[in-house]
C-alpha atoms as a PDB file:
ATOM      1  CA  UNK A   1     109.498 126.310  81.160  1.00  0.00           C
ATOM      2  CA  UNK A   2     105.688 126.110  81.850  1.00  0.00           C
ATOM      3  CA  UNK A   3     104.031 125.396  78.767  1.00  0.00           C
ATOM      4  CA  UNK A   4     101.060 127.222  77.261  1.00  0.00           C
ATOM      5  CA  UNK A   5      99.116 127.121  74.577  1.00  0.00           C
ATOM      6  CA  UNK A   6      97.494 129.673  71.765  1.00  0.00           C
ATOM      7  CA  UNK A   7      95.082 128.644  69.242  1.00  0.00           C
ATOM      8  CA  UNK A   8      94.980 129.961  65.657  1.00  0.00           C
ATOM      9  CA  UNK A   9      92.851 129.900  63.104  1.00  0.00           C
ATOM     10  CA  UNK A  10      94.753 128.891  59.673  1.00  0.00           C
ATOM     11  CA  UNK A  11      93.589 127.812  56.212  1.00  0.00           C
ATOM     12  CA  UNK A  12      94.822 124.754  54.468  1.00  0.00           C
ATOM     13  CA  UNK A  13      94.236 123.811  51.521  1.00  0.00           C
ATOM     14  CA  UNK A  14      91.394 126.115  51.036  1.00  0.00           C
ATOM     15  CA  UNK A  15      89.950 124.411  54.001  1.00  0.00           C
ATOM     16  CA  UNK A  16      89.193 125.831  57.609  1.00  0.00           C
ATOM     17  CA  UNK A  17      91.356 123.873  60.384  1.00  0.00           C
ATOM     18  CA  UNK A  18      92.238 124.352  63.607  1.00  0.00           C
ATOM     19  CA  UNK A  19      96.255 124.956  63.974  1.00  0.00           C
ATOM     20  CA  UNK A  20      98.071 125.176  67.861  1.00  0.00           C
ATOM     21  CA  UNK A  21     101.404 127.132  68.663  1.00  0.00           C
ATOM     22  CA  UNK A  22     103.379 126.321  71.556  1.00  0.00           C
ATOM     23  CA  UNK A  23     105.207 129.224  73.851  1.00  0.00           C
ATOM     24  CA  UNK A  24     106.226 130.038  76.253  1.00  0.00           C
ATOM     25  CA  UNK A  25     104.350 131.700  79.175  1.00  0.00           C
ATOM     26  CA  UNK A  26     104.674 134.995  78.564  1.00  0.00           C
ATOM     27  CA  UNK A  27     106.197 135.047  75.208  1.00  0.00           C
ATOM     28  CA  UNK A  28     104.385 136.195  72.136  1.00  0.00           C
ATOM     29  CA  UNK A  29     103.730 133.034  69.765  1.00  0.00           C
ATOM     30  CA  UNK A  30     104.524 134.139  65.690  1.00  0.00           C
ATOM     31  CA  UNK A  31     101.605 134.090  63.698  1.00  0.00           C
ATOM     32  CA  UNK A  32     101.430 132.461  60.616  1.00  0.00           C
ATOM     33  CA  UNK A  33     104.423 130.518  60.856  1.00  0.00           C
ATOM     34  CA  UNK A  34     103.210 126.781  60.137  1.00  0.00           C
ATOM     35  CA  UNK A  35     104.956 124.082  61.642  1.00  0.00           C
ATOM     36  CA  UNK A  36     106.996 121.614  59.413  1.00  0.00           C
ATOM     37  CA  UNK A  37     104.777 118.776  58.356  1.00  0.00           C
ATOM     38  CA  UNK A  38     103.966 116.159  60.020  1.00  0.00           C
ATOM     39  CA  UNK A  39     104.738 112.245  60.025  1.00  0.00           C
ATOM     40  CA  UNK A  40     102.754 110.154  57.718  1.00  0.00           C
ATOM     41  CA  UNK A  41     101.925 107.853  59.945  1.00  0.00           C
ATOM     42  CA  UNK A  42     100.618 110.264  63.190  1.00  0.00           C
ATOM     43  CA  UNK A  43      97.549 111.184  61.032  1.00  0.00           C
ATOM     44  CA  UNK A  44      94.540 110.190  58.994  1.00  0.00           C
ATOM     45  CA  UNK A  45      95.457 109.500  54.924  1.00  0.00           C
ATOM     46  CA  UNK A  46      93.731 111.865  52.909  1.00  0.00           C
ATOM     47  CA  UNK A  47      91.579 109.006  51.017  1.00  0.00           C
ATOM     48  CA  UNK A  48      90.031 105.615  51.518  1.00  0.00           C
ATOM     49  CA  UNK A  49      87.621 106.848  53.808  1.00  0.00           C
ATOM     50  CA  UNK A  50      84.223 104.523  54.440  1.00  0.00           C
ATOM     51  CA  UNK A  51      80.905 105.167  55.797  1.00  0.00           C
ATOM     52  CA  UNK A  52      80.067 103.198  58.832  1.00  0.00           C
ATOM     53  CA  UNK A  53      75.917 102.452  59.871  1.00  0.00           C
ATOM     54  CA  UNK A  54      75.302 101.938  63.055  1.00  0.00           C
ATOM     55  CA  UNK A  55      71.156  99.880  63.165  1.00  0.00           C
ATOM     56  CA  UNK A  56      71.424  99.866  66.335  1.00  0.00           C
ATOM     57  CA  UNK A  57      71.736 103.509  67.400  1.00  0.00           C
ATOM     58  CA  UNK A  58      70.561 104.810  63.751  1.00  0.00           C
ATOM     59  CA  UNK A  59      73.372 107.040  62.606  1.00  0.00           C
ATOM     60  CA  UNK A  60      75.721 106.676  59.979  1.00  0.00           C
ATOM     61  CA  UNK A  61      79.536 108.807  59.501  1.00  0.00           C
ATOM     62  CA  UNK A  62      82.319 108.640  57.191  1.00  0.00           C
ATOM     63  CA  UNK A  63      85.787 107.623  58.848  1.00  0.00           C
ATOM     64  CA  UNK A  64      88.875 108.616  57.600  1.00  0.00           C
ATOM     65  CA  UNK A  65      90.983 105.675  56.202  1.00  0.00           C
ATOM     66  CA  UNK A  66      87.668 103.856  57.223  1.00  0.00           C
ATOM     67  CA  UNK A  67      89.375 100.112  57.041  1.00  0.00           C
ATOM     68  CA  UNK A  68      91.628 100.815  59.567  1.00  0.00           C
ATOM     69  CA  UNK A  69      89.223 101.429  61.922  1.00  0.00           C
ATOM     70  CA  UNK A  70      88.807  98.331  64.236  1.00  0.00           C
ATOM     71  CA  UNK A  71      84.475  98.844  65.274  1.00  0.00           C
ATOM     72  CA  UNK A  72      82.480  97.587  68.319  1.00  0.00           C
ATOM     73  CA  UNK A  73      78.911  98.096  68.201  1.00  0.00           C
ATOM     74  CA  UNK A  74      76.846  95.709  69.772  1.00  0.00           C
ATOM     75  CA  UNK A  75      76.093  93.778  73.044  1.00  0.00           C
ATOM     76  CA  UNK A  76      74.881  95.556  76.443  1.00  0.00           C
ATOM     77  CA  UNK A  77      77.465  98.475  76.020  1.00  0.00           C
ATOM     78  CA  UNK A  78      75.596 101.733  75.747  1.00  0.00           C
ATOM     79  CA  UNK A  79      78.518 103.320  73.178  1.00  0.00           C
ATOM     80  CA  UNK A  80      79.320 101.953  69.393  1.00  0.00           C
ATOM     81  CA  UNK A  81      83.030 102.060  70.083  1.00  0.00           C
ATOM     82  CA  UNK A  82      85.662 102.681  67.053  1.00  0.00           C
ATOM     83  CA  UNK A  83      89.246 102.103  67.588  1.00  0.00           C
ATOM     84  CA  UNK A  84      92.121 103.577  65.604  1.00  0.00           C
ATOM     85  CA  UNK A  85      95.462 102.475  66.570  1.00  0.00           C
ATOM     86  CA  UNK A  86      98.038 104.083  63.938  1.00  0.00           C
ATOM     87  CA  UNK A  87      96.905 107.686  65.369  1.00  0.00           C
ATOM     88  CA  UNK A  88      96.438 106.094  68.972  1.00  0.00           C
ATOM     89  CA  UNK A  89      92.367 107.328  68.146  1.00  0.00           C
ATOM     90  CA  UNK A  90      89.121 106.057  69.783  1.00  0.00           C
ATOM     91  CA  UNK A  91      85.588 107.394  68.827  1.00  0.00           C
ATOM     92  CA  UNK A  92      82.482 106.815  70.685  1.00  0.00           C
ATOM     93  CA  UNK A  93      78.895 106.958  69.868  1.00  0.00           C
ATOM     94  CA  UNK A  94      75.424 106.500  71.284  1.00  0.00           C
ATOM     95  CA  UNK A  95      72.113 107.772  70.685  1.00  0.00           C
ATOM     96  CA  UNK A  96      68.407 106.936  72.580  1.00  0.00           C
ATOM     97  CA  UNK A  97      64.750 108.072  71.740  1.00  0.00           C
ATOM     98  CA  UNK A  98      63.610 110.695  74.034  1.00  0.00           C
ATOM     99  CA  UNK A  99      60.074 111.064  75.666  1.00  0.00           C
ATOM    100  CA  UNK A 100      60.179 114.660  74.393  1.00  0.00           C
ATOM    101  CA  UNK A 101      61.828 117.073  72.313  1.00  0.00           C
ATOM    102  CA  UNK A 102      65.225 117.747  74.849  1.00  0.00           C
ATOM    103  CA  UNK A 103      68.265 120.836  74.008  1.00  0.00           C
ATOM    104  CA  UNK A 104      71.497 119.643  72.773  1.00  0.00           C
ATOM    105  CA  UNK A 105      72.780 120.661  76.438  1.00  0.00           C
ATOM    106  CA  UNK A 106      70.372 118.448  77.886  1.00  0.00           C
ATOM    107  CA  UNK A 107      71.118 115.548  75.862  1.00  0.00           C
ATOM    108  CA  UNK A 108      75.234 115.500  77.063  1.00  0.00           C
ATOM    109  CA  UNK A 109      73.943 115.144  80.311  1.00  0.00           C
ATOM    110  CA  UNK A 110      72.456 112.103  79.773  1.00  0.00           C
ATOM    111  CA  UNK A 111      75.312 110.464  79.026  1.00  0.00           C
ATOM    112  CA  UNK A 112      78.051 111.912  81.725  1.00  0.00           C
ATOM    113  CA  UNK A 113      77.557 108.948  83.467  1.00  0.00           C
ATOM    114  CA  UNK A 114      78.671 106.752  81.270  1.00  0.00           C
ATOM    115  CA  UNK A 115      81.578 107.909  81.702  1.00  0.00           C
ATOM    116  CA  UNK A 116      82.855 111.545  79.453  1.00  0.00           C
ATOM    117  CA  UNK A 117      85.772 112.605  79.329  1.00  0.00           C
ATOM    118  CA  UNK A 118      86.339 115.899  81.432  1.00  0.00           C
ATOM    119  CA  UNK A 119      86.975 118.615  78.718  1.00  0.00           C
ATOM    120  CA  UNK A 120      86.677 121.418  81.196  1.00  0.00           C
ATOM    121  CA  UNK A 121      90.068 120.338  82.499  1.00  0.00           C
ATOM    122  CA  UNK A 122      91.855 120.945  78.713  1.00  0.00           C
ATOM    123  CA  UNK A 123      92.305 124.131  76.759  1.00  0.00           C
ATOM    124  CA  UNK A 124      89.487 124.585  74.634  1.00  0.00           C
ATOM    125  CA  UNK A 125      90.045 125.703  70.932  1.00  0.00           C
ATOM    126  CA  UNK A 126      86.345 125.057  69.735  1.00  0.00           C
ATOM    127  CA  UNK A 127      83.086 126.110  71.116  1.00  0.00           C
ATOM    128  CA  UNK A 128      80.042 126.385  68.882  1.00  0.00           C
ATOM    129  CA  UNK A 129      76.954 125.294  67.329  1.00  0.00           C
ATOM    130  CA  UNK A 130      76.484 123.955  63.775  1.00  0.00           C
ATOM    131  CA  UNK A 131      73.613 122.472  61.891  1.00  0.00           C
ATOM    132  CA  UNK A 132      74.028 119.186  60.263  1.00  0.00           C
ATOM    133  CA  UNK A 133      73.849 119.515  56.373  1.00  0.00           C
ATOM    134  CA  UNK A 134      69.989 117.793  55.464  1.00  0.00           C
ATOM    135  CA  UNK A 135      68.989 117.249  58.627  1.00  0.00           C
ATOM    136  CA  UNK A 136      66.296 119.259  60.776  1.00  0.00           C
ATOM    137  CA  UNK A 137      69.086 118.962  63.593  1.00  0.00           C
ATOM    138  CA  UNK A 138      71.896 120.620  64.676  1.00  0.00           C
ATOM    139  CA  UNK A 139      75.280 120.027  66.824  1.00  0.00           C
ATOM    140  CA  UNK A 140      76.797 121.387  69.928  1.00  0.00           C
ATOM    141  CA  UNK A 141      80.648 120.977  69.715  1.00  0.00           C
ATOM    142  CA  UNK A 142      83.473 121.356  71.992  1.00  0.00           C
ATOM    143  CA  UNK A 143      87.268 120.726  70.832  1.00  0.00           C
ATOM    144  CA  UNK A 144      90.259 120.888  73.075  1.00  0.00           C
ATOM    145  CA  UNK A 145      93.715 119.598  74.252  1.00  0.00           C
ATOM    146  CA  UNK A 146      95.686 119.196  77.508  1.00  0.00           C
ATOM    147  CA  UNK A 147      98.772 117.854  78.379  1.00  0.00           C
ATOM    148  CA  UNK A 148      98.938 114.147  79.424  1.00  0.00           C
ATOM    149  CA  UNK A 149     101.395 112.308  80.767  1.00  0.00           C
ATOM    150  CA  UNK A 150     105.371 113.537  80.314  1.00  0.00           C
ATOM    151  CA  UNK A 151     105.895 113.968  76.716  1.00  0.00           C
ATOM    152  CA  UNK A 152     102.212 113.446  75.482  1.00  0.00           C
ATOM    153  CA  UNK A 153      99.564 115.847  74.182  1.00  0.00           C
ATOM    154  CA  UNK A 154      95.598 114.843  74.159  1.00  0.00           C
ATOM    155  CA  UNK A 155      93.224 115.924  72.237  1.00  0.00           C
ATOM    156  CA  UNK A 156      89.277 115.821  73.097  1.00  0.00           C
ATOM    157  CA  UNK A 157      85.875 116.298  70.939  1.00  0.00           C
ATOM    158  CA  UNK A 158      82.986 116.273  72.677  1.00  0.00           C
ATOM    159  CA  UNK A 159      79.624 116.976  70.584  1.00  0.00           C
ATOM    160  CA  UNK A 160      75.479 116.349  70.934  1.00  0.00           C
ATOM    161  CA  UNK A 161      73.141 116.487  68.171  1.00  0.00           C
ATOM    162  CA  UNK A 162      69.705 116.552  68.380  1.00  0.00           C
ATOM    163  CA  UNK A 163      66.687 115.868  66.042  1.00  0.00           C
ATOM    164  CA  UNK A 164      63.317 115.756  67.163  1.00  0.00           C
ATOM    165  CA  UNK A 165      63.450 113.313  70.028  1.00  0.00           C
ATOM    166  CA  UNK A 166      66.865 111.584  68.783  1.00  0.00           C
ATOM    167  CA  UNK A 167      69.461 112.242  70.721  1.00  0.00           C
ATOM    168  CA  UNK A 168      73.246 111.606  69.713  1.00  0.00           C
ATOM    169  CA  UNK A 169      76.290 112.029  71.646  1.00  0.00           C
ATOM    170  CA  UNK A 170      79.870 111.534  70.341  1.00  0.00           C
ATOM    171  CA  UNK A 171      83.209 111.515  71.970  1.00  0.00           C
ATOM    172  CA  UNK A 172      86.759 111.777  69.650  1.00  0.00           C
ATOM    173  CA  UNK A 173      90.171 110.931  72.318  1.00  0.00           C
ATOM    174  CA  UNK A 174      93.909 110.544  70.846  1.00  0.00           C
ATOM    175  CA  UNK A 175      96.805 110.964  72.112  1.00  0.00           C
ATOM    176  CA  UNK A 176     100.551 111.944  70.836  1.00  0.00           C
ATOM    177  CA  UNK A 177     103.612 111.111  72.967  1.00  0.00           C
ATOM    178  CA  UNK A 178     106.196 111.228  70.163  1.00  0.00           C
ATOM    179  CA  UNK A 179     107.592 112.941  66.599  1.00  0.00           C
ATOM    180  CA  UNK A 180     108.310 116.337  65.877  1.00  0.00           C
ATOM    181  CA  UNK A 181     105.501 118.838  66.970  1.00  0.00           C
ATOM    182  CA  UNK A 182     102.982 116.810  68.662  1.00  0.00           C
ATOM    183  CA  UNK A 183     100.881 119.724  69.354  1.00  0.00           C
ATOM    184  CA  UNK A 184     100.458 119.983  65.317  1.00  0.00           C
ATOM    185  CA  UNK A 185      99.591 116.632  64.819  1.00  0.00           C
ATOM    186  CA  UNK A 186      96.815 116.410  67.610  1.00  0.00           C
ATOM    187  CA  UNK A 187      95.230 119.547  65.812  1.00  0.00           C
ATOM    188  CA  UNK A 188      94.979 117.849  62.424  1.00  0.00           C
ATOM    189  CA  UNK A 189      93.310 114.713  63.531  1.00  0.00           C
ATOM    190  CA  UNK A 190      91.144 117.134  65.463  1.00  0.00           C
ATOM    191  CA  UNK A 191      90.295 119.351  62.476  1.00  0.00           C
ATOM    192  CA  UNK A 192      89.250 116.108  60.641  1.00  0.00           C
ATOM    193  CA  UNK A 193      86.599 115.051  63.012  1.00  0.00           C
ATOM    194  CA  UNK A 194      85.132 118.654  63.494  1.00  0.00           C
ATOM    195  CA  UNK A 195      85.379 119.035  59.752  1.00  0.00           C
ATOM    196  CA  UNK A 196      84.914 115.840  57.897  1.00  0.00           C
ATOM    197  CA  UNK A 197      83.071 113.498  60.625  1.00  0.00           C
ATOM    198  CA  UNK A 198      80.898 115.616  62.286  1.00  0.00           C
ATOM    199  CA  UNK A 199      79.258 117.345  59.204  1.00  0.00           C
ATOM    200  CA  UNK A 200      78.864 113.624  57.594  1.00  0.00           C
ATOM    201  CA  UNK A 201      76.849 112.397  60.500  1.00  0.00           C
ATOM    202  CA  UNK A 202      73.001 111.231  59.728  1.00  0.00           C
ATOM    203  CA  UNK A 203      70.225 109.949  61.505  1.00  0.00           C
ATOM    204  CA  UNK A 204      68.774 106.771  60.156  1.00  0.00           C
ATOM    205  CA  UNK A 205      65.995 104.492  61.290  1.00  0.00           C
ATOM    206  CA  UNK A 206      66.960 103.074  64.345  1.00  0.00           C
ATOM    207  CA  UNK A 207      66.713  99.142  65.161  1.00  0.00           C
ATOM    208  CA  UNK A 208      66.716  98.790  69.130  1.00  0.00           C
ATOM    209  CA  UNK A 209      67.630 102.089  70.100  1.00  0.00           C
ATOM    210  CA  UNK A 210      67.465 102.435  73.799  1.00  0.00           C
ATOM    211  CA  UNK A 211      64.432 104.478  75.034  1.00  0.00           C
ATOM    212  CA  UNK A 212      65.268 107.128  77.764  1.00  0.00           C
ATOM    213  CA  UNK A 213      64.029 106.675  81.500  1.00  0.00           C
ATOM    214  CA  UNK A 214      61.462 109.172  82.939  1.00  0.00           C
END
């Protein structure tokens, strides 16, 4: 059976999140139904999150179960790398000083080169624009999941935030290949970045950040 997907919007908790139902082509998927829950282990604790600040790319974020998160953020690599390995999670960051004021658009470009992932190619669940609470900037968002290798479901956020002439971009990948309803679990660790991360992020005075090229 070809597999499809169909996104629905569900509230948790008295929180927004974004919730996935697998059918089949051509089948209707049932509405409101919500899948049994998940392992404890496939996603993020609900405390002992930590805020990470990055001085060299002047940002800081809260991280879910933010010990756990095994950080690289230094050297000649343009990204602040953040590795997760119980939820099979990485999270990258990078930000530069523009010559001008540049559209959030405009500022994802600059970094497909080094090297995005290509969310075109998955099923998007999340398109929009939000602002970031107490900053004069806003964020350009994109959420989605495809199918990976036999058995495996990905899930992709790909975001840009400008202020001024900062530029941030920010790239969420994990991956499920096991346990009951993957396709549940990659939405949950999904609805935690677009929900919790994302609307934590500040811009702080930057130490080195990398100016942009003409």
């Amino acid at each position: 059976m070809r597999i499809c997907f169909q996104s629905l919007a569900a509230r948790l908790g008295g929180s927004f999140v974004l919730s996935l139902v697998i059918v089949g082509c051509g089948q209707s998927a049932i509405q409101g139904e919500v899948a049994s829950p998940s392992q404890p282990a496939a996603v993020f604790a609900e405390n002992g999150s930590g805020r990470y600040q990055s001085a060299r790319f002047g940002f800081s974020l809260t991280l879910p179960e933010g010990a756990s998160w095994r950080i690289e953020d230094g050297g000649r690599s343009p990204w602040m790398v953040a590795t997760h390995d119980e939820t099979s999670s990485r999270l990258r960051i990078r930000a530069s000083t523009e010559r001008s004021a540049l559209s959030r658009e405009a500022c994802l470009d600059g970094s497909r080169e080094l090297g995005l992932p290509d969310i075109e190619s998955a099923i998007v669940i999340d398109d929009r624009v939000e602002p970031l609470t107490g900053e004069e900037a806003s964020v350009w968002l994109r959420a989605g999941i495809r199918i990976g290798e036999p058995g495996s479901i990905e899930g992709i956020v790909v975001a840009s935030a400008v202020s001024l002439r900062r530029c941030l971009v920010l790239v969420y990948e994990t991956t499920v290949d096991q346990g009951p309803h993957p396709e549940q679990v990659v939405a949950e660790r999904l609805a935690v970045v677009v929900h919790s991360v994302l609307p934590s992020l500040h811009f702080t005075p930057p130490l080195g950040l990398p100016q942009a090229e003409r």
